[in-house]
PDB file of N, CA and C in Angstrom:
ATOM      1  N   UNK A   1       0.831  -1.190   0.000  1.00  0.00           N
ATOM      2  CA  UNK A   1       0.000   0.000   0.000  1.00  0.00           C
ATOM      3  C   UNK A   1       0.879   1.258   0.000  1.00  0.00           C
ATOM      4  N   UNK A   2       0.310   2.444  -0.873  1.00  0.00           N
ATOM      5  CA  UNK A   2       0.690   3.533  -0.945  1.00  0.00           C
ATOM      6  C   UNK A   2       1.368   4.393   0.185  1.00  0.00           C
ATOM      7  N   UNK A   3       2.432   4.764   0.851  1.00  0.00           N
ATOM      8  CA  UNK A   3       2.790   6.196   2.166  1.00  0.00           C
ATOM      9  C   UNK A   3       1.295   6.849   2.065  1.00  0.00           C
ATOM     10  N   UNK A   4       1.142   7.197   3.648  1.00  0.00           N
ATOM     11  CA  UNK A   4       0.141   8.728   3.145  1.00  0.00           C
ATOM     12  C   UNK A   4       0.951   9.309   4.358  1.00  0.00           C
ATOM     13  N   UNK A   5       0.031  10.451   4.337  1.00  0.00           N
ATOM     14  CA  UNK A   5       0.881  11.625   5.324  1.00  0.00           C
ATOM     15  C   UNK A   5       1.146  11.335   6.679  1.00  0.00           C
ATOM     16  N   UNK A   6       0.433  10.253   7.714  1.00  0.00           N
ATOM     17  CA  UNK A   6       0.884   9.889   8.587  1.00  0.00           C
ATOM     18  C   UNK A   6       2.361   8.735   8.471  1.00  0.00           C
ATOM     19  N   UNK A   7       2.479   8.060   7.758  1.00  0.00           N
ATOM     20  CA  UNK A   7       3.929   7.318   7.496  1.00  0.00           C
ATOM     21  C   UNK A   7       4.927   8.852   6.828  1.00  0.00           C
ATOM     22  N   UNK A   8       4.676   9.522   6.102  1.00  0.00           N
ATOM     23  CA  UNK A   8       5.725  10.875   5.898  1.00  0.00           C
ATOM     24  C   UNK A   8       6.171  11.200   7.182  1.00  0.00           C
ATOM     25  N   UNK A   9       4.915  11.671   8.066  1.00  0.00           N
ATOM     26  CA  UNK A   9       4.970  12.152   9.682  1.00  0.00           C
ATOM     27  C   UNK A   9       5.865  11.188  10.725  1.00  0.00           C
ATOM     28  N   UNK A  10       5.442  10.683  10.585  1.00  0.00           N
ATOM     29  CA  UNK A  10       6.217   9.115  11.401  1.00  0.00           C
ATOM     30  C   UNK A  10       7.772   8.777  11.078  1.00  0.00           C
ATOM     31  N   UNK A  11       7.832   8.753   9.363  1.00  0.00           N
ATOM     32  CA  UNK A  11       9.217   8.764   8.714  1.00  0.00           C
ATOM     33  C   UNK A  11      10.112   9.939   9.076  1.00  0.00           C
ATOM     34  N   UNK A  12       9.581  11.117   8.691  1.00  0.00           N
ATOM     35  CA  UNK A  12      10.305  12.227   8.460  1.00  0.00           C
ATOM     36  C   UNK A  12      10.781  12.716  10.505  1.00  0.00           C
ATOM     37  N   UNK A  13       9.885  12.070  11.232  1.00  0.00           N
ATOM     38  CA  UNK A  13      10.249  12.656  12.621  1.00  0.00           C
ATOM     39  C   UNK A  13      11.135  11.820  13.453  1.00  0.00           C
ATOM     40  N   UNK A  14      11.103  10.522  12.898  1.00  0.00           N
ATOM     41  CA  UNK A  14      11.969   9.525  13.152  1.00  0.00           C
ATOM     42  C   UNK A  14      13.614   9.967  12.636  1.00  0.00           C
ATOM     43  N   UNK A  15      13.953  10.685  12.046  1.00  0.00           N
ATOM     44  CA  UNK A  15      15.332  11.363  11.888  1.00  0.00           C
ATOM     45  C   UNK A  15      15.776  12.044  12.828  1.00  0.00           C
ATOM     46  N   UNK A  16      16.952  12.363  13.278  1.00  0.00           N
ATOM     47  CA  UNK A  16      17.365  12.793  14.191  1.00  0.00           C
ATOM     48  C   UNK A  16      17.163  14.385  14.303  1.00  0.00           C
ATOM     49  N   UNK A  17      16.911  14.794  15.033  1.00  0.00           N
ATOM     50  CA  UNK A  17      17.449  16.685  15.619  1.00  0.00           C
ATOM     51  C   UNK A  17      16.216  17.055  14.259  1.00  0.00           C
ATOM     52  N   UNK A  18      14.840  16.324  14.223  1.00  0.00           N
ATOM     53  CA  UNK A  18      13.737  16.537  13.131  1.00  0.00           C
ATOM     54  C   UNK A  18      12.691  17.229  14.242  1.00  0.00           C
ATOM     55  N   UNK A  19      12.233  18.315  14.228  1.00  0.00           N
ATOM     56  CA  UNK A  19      10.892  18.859  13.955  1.00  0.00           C
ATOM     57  C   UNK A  19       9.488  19.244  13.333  1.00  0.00           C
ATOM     58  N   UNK A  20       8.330  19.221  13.738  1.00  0.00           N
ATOM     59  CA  UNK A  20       7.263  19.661  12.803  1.00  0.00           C
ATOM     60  C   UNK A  20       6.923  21.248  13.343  1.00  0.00           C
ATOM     61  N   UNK A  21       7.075  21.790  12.065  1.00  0.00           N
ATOM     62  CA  UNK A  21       6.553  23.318  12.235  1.00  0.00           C
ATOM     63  C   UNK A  21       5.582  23.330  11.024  1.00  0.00           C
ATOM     64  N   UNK A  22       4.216  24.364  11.482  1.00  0.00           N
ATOM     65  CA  UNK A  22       2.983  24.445  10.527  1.00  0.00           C
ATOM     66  C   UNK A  22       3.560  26.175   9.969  1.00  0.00           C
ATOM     67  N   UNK A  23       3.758  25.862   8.469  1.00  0.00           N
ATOM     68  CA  UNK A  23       4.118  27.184   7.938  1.00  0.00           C
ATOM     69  C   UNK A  23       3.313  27.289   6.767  1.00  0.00           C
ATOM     70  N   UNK A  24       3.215  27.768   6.307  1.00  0.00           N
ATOM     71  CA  UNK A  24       1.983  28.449   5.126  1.00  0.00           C
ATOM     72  C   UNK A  24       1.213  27.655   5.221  1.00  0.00           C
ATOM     73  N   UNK A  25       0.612  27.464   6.422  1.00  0.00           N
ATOM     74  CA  UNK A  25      -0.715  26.732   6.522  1.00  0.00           C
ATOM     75  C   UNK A  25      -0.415  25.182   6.373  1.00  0.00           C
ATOM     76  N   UNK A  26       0.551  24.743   6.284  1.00  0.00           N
ATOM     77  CA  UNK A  26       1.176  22.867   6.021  1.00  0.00           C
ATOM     78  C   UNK A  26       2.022  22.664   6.823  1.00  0.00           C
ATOM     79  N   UNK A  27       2.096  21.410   7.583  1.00  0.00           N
ATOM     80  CA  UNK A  27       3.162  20.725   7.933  1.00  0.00           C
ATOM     81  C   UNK A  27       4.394  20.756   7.320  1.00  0.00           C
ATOM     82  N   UNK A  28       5.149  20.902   8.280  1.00  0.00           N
ATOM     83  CA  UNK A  28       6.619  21.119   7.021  1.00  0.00           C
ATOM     84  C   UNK A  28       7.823  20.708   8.599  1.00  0.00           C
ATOM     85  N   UNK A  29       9.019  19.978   7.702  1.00  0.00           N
ATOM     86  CA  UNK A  29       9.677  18.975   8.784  1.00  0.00           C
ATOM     87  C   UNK A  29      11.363  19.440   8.562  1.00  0.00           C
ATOM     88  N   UNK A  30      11.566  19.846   9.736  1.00  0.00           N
ATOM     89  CA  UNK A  30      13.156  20.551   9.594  1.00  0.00           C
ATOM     90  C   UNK A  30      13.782  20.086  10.202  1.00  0.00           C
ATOM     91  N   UNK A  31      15.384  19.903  10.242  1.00  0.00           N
ATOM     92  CA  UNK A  31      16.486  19.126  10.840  1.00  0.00           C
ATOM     93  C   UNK A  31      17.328  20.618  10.971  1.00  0.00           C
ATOM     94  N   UNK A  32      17.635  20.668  12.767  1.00  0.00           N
ATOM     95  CA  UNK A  32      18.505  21.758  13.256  1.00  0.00           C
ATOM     96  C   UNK A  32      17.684  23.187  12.654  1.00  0.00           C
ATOM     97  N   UNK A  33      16.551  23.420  12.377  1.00  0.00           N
ATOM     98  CA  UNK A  33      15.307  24.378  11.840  1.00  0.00           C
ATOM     99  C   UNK A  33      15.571  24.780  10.101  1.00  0.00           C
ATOM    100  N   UNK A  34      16.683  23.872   9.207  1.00  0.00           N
ATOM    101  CA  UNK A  34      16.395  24.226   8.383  1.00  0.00           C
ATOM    102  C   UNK A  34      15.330  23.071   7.588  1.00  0.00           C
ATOM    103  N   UNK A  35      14.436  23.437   6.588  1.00  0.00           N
ATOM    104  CA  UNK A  35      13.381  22.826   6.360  1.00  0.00           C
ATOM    105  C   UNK A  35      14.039  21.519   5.049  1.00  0.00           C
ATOM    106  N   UNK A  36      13.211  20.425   5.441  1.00  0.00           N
ATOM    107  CA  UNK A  36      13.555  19.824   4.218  1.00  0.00           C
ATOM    108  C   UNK A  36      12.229  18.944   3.806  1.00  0.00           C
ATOM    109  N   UNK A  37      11.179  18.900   4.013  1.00  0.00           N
ATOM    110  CA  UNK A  37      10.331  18.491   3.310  1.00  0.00           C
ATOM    111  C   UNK A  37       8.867  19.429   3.944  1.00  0.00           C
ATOM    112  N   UNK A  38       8.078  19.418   3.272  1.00  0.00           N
ATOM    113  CA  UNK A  38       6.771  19.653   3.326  1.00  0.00           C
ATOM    114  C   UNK A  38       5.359  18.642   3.045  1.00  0.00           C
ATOM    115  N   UNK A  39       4.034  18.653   3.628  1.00  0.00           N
ATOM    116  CA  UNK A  39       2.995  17.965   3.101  1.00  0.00           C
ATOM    117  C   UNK A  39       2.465  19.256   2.419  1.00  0.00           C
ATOM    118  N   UNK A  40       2.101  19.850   1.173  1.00  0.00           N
ATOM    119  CA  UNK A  40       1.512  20.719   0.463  1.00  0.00           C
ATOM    120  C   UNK A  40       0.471  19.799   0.135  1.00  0.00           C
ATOM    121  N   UNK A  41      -1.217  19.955  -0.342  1.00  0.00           N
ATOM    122  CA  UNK A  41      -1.977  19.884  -1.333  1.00  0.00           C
ATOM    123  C   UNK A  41      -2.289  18.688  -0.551  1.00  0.00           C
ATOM    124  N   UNK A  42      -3.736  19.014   0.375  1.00  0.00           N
ATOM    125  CA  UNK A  42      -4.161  18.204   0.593  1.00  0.00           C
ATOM    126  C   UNK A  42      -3.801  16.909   0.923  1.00  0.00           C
ATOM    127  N   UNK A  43      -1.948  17.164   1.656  1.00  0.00           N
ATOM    128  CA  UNK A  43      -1.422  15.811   2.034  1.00  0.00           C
ATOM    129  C   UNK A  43      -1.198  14.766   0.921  1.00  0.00           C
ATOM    130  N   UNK A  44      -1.289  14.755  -0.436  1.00  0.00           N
ATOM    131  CA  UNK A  44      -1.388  13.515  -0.947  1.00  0.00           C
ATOM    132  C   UNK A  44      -0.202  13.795  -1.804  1.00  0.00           C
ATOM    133  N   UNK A  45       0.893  14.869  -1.368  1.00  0.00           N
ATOM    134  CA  UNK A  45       2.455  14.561  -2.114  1.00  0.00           C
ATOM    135  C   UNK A  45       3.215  15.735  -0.887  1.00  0.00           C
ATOM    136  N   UNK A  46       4.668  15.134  -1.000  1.00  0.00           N
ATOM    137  CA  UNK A  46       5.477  16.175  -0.809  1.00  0.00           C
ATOM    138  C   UNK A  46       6.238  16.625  -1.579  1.00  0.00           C
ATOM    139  N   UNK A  47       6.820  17.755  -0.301  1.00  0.00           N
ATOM    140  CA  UNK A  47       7.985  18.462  -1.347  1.00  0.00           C
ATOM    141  C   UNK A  47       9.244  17.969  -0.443  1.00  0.00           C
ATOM    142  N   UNK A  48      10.125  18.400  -1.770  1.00  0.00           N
ATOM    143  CA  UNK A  48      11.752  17.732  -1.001  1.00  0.00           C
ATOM    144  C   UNK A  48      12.706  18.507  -1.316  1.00  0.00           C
ATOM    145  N   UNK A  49      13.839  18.634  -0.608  1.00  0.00           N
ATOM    146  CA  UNK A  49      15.054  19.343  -1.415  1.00  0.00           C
ATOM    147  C   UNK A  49      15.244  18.334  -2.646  1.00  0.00           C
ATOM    148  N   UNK A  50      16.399  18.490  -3.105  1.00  0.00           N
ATOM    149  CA  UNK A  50      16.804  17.577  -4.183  1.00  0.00           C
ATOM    150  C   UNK A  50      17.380  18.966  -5.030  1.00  0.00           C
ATOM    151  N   UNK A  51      18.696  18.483  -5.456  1.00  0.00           N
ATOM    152  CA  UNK A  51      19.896  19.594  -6.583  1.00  0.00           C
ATOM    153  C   UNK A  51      18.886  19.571  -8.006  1.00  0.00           C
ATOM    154  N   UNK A  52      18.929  20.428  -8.794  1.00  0.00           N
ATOM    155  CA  UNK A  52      18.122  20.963  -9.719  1.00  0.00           C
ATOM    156  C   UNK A  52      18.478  20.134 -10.788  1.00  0.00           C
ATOM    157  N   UNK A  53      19.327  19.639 -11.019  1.00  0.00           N
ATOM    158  CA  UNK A  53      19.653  18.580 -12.588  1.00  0.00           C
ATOM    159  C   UNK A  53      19.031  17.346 -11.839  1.00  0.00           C
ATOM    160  N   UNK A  54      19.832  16.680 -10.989  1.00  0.00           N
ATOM    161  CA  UNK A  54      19.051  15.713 -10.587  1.00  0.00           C
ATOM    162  C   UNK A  54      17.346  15.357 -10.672  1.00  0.00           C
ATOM    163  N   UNK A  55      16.251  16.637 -10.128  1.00  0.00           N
ATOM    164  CA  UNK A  55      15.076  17.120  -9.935  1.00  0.00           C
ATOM    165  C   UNK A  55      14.632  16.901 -10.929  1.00  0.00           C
ATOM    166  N   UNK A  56      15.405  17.411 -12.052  1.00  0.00           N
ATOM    167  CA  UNK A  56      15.610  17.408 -13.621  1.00  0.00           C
ATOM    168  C   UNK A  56      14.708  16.449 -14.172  1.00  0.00           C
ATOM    169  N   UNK A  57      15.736  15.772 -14.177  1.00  0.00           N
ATOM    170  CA  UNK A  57      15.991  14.008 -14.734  1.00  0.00           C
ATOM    171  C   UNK A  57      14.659  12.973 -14.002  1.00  0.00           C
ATOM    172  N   UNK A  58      14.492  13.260 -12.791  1.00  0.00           N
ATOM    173  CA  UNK A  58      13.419  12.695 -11.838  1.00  0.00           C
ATOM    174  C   UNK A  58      12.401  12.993 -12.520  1.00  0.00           C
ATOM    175  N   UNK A  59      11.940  14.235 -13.095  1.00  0.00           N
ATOM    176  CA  UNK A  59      10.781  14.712 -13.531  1.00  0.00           C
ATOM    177  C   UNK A  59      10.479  14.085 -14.915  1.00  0.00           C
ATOM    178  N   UNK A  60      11.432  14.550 -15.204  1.00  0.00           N
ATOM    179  CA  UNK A  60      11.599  13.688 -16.742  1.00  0.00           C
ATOM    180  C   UNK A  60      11.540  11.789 -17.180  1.00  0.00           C
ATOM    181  N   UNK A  61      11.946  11.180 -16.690  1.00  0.00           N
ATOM    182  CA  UNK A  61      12.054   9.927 -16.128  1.00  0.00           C
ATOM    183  C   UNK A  61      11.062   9.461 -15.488  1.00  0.00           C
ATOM    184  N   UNK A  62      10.175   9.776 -14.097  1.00  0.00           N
ATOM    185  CA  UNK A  62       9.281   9.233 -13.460  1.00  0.00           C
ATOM    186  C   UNK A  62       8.160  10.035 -13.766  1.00  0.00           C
ATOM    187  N   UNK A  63       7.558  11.155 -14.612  1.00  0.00           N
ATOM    188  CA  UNK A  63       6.603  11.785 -14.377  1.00  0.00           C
ATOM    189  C   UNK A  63       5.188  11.562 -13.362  1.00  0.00           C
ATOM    190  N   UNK A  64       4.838  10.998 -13.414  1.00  0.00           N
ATOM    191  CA  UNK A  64       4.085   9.750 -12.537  1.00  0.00           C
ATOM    192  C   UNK A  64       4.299  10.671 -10.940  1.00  0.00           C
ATOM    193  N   UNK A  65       5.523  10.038 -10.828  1.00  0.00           N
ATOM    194  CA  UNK A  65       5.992   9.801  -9.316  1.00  0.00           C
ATOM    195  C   UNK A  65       6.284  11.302  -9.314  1.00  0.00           C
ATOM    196  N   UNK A  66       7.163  12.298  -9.820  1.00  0.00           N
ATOM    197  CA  UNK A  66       7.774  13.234  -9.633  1.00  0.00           C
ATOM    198  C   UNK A  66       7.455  14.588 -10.254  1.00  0.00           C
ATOM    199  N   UNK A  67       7.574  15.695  -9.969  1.00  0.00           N
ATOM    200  CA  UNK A  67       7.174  16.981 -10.488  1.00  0.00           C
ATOM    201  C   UNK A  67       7.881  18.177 -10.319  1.00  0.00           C
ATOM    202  N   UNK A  68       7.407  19.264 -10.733  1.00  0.00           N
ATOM    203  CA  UNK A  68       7.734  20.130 -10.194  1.00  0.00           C
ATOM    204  C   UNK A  68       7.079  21.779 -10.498  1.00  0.00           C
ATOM    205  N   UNK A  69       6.865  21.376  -8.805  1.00  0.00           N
ATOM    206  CA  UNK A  69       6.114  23.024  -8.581  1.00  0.00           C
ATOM    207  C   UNK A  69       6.336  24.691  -9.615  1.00  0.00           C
ATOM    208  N   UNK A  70       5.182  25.025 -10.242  1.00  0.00           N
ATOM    209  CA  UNK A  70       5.556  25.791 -10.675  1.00  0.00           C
ATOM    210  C   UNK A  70       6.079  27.132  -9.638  1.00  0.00           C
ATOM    211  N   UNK A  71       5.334  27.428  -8.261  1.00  0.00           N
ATOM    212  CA  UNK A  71       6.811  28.378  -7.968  1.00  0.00           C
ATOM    213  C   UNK A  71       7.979  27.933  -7.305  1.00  0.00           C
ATOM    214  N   UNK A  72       8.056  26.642  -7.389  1.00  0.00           N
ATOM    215  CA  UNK A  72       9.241  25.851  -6.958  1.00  0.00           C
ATOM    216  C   UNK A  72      10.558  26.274  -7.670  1.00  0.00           C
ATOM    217  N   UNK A  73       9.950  25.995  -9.143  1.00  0.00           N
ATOM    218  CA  UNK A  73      10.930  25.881 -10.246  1.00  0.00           C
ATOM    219  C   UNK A  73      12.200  26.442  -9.891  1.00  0.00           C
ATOM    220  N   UNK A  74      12.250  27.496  -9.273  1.00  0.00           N
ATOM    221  CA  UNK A  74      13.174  28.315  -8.823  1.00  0.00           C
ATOM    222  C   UNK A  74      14.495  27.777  -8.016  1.00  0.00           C
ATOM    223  N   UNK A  75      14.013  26.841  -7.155  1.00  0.00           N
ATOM    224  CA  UNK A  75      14.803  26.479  -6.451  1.00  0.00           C
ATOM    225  C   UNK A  75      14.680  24.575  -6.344  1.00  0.00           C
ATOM    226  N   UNK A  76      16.005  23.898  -5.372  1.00  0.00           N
ATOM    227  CA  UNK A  76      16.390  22.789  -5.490  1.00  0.00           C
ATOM    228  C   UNK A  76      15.536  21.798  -4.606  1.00  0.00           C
ATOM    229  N   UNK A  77      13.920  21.745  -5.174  1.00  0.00           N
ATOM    230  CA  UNK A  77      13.319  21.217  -4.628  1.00  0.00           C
ATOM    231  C   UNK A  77      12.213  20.328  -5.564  1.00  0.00           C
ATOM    232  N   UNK A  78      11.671  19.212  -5.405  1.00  0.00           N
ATOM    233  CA  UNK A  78      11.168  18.367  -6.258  1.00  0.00           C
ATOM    234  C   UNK A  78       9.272  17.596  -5.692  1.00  0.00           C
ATOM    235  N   UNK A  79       8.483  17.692  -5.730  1.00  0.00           N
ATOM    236  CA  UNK A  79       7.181  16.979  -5.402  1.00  0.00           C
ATOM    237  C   UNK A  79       7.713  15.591  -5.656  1.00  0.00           C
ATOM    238  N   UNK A  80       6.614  14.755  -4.606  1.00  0.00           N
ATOM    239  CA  UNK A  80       6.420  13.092  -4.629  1.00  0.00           C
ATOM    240  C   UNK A  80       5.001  13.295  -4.909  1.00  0.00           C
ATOM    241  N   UNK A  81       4.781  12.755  -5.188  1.00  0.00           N
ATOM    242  CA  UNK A  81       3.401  11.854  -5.073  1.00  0.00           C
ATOM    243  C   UNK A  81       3.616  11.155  -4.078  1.00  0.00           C
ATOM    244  N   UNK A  82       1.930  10.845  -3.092  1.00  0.00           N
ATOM    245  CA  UNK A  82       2.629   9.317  -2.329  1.00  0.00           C
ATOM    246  C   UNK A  82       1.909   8.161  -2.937  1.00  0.00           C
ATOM    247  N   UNK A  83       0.854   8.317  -3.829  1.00  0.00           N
ATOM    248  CA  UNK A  83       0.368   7.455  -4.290  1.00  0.00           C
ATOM    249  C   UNK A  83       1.300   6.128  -5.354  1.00  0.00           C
ATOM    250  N   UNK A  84       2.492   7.216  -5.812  1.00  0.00           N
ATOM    251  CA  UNK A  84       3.411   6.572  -7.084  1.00  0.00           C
ATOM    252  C   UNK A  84       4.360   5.813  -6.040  1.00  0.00           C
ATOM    253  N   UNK A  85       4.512   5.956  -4.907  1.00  0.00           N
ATOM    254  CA  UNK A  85       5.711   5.285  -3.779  1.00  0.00           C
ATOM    255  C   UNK A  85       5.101   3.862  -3.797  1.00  0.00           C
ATOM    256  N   UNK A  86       6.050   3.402  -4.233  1.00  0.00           N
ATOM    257  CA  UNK A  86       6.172   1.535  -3.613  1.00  0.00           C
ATOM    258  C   UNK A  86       5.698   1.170  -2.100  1.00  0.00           C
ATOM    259  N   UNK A  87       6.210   1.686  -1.197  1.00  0.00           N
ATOM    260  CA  UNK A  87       6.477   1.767   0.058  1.00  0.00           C
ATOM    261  C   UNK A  87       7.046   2.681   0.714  1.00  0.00           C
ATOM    262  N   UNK A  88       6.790   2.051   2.171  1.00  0.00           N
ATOM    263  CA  UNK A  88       7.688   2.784   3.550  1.00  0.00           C
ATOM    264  C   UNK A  88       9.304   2.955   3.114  1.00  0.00           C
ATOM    265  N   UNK A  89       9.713   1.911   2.647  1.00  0.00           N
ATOM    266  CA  UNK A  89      11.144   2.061   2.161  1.00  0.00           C
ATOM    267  C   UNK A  89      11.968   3.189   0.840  1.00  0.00           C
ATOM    268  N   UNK A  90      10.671   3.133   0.199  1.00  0.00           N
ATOM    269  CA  UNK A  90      11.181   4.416  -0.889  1.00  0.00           C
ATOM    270  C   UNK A  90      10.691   5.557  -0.468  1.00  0.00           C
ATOM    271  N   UNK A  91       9.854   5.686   0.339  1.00  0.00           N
ATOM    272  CA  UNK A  91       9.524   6.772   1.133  1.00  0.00           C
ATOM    273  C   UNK A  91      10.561   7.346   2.393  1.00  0.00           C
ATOM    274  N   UNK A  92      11.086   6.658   2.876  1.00  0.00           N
ATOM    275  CA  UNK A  92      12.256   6.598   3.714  1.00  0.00           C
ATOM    276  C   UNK A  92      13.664   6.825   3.202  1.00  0.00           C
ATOM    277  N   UNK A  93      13.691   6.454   2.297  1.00  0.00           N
ATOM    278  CA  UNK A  93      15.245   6.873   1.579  1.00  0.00           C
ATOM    279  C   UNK A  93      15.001   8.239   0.396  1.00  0.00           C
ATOM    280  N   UNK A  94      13.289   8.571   0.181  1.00  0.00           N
ATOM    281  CA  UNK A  94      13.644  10.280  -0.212  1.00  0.00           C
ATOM    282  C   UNK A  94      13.675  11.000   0.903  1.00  0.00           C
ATOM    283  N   UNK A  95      12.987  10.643   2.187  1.00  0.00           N
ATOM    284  CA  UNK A  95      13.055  11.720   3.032  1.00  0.00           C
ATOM    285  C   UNK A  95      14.564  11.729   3.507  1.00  0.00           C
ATOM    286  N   UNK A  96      15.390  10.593   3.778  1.00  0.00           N
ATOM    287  CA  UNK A  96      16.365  10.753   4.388  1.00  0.00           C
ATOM    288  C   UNK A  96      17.275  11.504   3.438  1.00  0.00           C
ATOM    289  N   UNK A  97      17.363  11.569   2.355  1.00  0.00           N
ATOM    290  CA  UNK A  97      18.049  12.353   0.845  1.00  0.00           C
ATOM    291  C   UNK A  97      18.114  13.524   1.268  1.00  0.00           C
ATOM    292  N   UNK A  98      16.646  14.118   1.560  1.00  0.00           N
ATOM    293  CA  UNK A  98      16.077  15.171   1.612  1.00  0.00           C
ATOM    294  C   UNK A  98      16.846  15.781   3.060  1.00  0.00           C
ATOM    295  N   UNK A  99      16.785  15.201   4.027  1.00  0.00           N
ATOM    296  CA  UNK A  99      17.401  15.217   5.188  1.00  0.00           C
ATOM    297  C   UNK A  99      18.823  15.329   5.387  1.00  0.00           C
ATOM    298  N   UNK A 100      19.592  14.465   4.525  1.00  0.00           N
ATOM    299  CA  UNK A 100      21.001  15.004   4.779  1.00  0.00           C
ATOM    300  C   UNK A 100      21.464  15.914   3.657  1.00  0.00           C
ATOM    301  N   UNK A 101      20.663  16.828   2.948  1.00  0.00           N
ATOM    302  CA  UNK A 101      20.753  17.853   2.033  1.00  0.00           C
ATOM    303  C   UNK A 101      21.031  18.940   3.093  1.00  0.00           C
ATOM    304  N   UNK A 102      20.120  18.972   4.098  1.00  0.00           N
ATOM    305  CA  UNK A 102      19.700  20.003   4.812  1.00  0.00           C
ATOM    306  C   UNK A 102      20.410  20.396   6.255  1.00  0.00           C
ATOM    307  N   UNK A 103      20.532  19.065   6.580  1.00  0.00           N
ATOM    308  CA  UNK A 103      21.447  18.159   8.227  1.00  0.00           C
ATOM    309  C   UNK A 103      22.778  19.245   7.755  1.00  0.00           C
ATOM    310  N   UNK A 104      22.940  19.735   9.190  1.00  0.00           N
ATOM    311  CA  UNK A 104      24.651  20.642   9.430  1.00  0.00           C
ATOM    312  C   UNK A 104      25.488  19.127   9.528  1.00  0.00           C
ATOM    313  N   UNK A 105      26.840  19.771   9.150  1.00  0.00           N
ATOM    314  CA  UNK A 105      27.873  18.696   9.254  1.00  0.00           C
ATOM    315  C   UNK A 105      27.789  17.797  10.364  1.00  0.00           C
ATOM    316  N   UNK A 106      27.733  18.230  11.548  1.00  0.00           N
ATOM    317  CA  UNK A 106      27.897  17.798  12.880  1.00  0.00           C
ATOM    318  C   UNK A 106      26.534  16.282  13.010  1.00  0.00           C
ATOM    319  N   UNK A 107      25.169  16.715  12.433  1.00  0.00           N
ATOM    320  CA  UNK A 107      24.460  15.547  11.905  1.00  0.00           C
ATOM    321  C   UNK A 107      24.950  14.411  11.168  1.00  0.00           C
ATOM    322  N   UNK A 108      25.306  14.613  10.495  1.00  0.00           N
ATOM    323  CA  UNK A 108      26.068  14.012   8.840  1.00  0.00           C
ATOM    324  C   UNK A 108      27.007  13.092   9.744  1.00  0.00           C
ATOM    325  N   UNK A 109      28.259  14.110  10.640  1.00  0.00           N
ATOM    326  CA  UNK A 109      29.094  13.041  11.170  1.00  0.00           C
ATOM    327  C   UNK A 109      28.544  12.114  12.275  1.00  0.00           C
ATOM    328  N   UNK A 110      27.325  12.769  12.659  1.00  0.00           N
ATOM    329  CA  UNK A 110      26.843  11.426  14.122  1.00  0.00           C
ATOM    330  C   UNK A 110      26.307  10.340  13.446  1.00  0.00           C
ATOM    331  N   UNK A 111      25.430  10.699  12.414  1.00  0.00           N
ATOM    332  CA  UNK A 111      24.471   9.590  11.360  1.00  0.00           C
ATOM    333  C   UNK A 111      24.990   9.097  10.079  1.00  0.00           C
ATOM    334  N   UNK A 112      26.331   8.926   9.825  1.00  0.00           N
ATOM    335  CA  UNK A 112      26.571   8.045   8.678  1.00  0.00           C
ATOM    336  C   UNK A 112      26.013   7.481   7.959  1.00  0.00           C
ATOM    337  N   UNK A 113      25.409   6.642   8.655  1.00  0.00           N
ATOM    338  CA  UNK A 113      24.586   5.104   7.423  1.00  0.00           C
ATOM    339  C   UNK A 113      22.913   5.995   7.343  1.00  0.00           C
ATOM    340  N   UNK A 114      22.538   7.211   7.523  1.00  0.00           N
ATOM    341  CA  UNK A 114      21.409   7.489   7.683  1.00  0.00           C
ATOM    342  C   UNK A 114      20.607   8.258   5.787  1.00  0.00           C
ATOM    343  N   UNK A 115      20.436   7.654   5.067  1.00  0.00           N
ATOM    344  CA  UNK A 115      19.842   7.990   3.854  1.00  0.00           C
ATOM    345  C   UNK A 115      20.354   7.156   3.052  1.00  0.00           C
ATOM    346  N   UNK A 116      21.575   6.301   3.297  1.00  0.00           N
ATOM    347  CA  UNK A 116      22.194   5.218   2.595  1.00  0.00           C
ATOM    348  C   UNK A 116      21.070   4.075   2.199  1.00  0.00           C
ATOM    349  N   UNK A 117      20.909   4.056   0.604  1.00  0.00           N
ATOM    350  CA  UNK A 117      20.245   2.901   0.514  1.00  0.00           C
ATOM    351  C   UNK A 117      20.067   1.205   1.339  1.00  0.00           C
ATOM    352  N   UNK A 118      19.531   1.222   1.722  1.00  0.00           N
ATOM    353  CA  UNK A 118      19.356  -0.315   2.257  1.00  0.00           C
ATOM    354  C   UNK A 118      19.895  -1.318   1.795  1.00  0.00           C
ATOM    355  N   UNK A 119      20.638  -2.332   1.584  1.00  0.00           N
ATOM    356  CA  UNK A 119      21.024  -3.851   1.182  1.00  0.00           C
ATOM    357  C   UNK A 119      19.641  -4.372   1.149  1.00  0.00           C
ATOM    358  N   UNK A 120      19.401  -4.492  -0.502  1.00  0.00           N
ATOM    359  CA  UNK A 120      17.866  -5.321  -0.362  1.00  0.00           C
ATOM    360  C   UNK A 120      18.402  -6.744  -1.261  1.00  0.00           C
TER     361      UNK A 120
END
């Protein structure tokens, strides 16, 4: 079955030094207060950091699964769907992406193995 916004909530707070702050009216989930994901639109996708070629290629490649906000465009950030997610597990390794984009060094060095794909 599809993530919905309580497994995002659950995922995304389960990271270390993670908060929920309600900002333009949405849930939105920050590590050390800088932000790295959001629930926008009725909960049924987020937003993520993610580098702009990469975002790119995602959009292009998964359309389905991936997008991008028109006032996003601007900056290094990408929509999910949660409906297009496999699972808890691909849901878990964009947020954690998303998470050590954002994570200060001092995170990064306590959590190593933390966004690292899984051995499946």
């Amino acid at each position: 079955m599809s993530p919905n916004a309580e497994d995002v909530r659950r995922i995304a707070l389960s990271l270390p030094d993670t908060t929920e702050k309600t900002a333009w009216s949405m849930p939105t989930f920050r590590v050390a207060g800088k932000m790295f994901a959001t629930l926008p639109e009725e909960e049924t996708s987020i937003a993520v950091r993610c580098p702009k070629e990469e975002r790119d290629e995602l959009a292009l490649a998964e359309p389905r699964k991936f997008w991008i906000a028109d006032h996003e465009a601007g900056f290094a950030w990408v929509r999910v769907r949660l409906a297009a997610l496999e699972d808890d597990d691909e849901l878990r390794d964009i947020l954690a992406d998303s998470w050590r984009q954002a994570a200060p060094p001092r995170l990064l060095d306590s959590y190593p193995e933390l966004g690292l794909p899984a051995d499946r």
